[in-house]
PDB file of N, CA and C in Angstrom:
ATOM      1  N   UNK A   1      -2.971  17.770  -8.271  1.00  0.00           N
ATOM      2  CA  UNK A   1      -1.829  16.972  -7.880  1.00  0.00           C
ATOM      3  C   UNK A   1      -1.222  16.355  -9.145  1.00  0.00           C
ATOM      4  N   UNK A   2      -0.027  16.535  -9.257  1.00  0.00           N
ATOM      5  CA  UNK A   2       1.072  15.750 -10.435  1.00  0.00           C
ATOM      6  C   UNK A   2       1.316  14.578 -10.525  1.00  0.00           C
ATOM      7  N   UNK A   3       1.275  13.503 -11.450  1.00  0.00           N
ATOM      8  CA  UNK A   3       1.040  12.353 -11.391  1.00  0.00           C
ATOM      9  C   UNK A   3       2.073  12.252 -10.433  1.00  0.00           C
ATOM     10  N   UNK A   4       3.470  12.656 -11.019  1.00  0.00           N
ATOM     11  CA  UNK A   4       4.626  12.298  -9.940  1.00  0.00           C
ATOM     12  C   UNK A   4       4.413  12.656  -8.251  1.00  0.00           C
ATOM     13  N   UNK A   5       3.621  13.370  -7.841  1.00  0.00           N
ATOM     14  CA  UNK A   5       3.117  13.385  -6.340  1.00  0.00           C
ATOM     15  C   UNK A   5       2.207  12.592  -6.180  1.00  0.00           C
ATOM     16  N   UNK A   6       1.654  12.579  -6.750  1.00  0.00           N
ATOM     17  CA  UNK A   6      -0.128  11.299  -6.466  1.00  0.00           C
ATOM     18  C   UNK A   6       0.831   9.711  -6.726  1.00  0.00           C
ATOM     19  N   UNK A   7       1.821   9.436  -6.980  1.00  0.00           N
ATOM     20  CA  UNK A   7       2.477   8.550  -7.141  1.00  0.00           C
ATOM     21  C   UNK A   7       3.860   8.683  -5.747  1.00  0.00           C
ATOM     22  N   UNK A   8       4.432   9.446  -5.805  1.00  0.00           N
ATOM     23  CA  UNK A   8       5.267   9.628  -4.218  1.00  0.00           C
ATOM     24  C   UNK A   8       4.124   9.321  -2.878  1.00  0.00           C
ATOM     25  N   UNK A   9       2.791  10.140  -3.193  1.00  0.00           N
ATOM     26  CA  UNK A   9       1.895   9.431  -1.828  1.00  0.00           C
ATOM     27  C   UNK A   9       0.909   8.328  -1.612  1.00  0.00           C
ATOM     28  N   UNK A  10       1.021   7.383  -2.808  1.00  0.00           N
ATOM     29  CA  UNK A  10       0.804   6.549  -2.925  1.00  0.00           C
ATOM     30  C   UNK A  10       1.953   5.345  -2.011  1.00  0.00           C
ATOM     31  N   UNK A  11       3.198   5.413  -2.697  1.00  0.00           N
ATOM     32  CA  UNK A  11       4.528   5.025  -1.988  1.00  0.00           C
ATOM     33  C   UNK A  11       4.360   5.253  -0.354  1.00  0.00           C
ATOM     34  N   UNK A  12       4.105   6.780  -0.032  1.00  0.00           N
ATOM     35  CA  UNK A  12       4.016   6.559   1.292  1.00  0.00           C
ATOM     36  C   UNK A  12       3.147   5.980   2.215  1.00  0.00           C
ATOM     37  N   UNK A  13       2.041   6.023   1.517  1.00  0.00           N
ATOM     38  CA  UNK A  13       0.985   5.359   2.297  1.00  0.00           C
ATOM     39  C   UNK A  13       1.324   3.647   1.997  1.00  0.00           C
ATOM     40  N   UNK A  14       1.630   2.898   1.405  1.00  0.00           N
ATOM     41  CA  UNK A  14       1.971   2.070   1.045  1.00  0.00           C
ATOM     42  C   UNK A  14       3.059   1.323   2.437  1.00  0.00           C
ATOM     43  N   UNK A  15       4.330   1.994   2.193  1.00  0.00           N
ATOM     44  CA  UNK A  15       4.960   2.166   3.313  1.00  0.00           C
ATOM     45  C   UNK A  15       4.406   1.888   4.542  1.00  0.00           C
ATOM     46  N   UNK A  16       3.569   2.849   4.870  1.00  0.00           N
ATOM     47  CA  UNK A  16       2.759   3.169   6.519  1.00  0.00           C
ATOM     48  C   UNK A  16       2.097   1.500   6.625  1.00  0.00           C
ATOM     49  N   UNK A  17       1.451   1.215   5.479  1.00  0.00           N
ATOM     50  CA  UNK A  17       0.240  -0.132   5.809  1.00  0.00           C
ATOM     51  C   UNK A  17       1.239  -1.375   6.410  1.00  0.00           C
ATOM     52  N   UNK A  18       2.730  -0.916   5.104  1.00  0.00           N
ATOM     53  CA  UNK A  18       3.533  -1.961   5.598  1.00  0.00           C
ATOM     54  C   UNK A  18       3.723  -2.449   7.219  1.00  0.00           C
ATOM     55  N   UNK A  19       4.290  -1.161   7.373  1.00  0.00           N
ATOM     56  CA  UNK A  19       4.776  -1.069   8.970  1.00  0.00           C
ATOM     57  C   UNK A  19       3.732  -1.071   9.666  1.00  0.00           C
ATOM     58  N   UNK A  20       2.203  -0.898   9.446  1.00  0.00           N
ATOM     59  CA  UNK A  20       0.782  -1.118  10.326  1.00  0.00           C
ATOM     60  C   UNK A  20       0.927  -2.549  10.572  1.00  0.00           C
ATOM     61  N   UNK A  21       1.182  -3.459   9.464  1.00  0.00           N
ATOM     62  CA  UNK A  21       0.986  -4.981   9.379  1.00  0.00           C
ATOM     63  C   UNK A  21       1.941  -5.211  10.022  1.00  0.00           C
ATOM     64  N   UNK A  22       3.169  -4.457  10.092  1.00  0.00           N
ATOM     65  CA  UNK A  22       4.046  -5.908  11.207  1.00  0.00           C
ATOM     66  C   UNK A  22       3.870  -5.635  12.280  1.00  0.00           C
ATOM     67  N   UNK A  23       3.594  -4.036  12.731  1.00  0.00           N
ATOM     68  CA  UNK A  23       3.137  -4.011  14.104  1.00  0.00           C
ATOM     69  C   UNK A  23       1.500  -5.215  14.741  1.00  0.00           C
ATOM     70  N   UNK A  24       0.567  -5.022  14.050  1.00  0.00           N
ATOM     71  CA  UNK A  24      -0.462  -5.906  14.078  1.00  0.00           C
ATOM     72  C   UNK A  24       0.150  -7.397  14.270  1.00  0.00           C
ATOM     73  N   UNK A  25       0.980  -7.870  13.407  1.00  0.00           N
ATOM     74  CA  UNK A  25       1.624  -9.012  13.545  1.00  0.00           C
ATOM     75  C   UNK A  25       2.380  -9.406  14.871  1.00  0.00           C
ATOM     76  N   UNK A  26       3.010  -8.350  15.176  1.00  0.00           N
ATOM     77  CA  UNK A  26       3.620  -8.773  16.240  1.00  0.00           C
ATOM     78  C   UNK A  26       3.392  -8.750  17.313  1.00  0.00           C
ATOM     79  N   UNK A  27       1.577  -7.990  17.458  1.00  0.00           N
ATOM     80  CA  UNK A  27       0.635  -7.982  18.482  1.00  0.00           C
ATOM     81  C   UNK A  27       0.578  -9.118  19.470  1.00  0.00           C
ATOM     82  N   UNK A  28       0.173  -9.709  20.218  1.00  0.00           N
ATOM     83  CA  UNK A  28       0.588 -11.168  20.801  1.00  0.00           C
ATOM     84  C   UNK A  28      -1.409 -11.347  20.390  1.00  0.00           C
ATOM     85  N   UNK A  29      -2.371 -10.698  20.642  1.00  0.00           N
ATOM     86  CA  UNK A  29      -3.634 -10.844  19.989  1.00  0.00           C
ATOM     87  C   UNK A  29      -3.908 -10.453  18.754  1.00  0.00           C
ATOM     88  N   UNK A  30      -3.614 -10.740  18.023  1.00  0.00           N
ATOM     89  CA  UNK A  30      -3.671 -10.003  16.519  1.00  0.00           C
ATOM     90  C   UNK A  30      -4.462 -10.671  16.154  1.00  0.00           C
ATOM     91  N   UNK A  31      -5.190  -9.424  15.446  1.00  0.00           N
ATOM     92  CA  UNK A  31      -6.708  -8.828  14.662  1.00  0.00           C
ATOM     93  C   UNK A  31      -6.969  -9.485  13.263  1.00  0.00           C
ATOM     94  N   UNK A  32      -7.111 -10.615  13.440  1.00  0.00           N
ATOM     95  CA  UNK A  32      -7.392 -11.000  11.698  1.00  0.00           C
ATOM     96  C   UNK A  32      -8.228 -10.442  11.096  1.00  0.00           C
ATOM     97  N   UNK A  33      -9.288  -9.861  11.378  1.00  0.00           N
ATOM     98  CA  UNK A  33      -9.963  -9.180  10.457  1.00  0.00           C
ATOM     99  C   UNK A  33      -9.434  -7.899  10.523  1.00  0.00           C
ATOM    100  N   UNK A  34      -8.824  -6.949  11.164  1.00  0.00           N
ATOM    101  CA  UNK A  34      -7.987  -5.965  10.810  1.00  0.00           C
ATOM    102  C   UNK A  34      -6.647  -6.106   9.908  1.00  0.00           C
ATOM    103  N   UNK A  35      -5.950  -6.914  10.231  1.00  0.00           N
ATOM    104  CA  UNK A  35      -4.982  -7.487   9.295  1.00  0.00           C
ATOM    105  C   UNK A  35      -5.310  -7.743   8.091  1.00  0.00           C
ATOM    106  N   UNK A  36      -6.544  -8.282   7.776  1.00  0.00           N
ATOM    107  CA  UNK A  36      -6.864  -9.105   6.439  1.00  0.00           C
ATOM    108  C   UNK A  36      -7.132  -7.503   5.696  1.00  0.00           C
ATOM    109  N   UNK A  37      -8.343  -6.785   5.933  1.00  0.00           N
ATOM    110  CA  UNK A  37      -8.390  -5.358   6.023  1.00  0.00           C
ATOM    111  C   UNK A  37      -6.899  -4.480   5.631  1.00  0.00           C
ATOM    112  N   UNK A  38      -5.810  -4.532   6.462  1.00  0.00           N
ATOM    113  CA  UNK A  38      -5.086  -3.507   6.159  1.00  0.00           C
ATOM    114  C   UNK A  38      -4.136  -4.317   4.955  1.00  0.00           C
ATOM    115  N   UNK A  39      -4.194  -5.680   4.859  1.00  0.00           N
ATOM    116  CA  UNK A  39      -3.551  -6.190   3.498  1.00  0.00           C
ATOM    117  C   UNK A  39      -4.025  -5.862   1.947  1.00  0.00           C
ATOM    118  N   UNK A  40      -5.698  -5.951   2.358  1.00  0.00           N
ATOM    119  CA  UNK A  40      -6.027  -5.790   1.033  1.00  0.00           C
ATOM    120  C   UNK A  40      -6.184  -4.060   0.879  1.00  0.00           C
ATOM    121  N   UNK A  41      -5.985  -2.940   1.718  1.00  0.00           N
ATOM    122  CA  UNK A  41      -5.747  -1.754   1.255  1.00  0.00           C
ATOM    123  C   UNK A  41      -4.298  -1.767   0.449  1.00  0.00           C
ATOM    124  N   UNK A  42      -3.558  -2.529   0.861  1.00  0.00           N
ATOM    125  CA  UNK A  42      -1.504  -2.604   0.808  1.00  0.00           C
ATOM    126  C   UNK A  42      -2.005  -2.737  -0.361  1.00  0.00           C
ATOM    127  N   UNK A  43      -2.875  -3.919  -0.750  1.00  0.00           N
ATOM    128  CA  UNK A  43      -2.759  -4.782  -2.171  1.00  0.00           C
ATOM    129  C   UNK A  43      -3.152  -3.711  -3.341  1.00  0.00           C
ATOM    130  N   UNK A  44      -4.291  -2.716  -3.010  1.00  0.00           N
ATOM    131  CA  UNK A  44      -5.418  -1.900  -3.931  1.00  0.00           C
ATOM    132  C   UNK A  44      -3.840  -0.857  -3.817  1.00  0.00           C
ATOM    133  N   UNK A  45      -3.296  -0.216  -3.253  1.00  0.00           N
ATOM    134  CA  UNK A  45      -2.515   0.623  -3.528  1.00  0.00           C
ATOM    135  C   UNK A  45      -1.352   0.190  -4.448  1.00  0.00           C
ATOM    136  N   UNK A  46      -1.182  -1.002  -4.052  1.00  0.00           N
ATOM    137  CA  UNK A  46      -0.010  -1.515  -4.864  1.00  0.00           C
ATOM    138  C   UNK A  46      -0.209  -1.522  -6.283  1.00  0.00           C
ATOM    139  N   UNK A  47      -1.298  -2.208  -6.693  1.00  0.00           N
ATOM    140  CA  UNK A  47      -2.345  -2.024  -8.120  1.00  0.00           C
ATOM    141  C   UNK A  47      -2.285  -0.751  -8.510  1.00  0.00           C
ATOM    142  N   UNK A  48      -2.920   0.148  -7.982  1.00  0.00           N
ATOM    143  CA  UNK A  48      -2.971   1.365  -8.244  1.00  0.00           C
ATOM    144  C   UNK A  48      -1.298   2.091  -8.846  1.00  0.00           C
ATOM    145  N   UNK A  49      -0.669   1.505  -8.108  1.00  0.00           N
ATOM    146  CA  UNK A  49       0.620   2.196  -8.390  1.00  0.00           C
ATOM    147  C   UNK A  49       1.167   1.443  -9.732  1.00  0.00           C
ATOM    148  N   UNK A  50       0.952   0.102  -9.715  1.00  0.00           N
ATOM    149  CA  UNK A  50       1.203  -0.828 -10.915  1.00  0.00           C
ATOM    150  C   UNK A  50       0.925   0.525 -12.386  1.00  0.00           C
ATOM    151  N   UNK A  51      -0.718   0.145 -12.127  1.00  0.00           N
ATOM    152  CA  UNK A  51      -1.613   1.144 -13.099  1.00  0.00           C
ATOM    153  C   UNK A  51      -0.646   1.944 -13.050  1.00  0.00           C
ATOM    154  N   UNK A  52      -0.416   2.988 -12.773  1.00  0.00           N
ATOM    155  CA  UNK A  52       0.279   4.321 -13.075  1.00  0.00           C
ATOM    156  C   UNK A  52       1.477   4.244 -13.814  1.00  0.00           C
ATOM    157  N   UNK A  53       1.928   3.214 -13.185  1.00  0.00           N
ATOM    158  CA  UNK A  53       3.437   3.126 -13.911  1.00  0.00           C
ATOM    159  C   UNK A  53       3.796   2.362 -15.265  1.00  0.00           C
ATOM    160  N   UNK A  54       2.457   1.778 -15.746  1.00  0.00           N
ATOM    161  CA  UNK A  54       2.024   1.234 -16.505  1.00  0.00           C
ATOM    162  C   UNK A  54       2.622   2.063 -17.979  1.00  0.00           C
ATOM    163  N   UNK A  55       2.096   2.801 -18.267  1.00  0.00           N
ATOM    164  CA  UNK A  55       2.582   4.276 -19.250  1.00  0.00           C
ATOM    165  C   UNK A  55       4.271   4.247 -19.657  1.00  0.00           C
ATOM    166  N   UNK A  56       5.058   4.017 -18.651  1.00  0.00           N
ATOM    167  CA  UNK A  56       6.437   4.553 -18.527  1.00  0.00           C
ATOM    168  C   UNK A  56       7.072   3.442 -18.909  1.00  0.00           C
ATOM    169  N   UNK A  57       6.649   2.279 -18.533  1.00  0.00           N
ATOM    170  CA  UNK A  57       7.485   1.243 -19.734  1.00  0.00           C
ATOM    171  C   UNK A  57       7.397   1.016 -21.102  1.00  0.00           C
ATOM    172  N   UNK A  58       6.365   0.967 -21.053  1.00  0.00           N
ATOM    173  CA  UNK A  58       5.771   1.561 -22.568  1.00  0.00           C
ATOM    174  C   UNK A  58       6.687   1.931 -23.427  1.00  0.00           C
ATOM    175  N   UNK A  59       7.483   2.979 -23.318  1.00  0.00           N
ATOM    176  CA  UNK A  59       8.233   4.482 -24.267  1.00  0.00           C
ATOM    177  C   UNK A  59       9.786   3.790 -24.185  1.00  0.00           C
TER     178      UNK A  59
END
């Protein structure tokens, strides 16, 4: 996989957690420990993507 794809599906999955969390949110029982859970995946991807892009300001 090309950084530039391992970086587009990073974005998408990113995306998806987003829209997981407001659905969870707008649950009328919402899952704090699922929520807390699907934030800190949002957060590790977000990092991850930081990292990557890290290189390109650089130059």
């Amino acid at each position: 996989m090309s950084l530039q794809s391992h970086i587009v599906e990073l974005r998408r999955r990113h995306e998806a957690l987003e829209k997981e969390i407001e659905r969870e949110q707008l649950h009328p029982r919402t899952d704090e420990q699922k929520l807390h859970e699907l934030k800190r995946k949002k957060l590790h991807i977000k990092d991850e993507l930081s990292k990557l892009k890290q290189p390109e300001t650089l130059h």
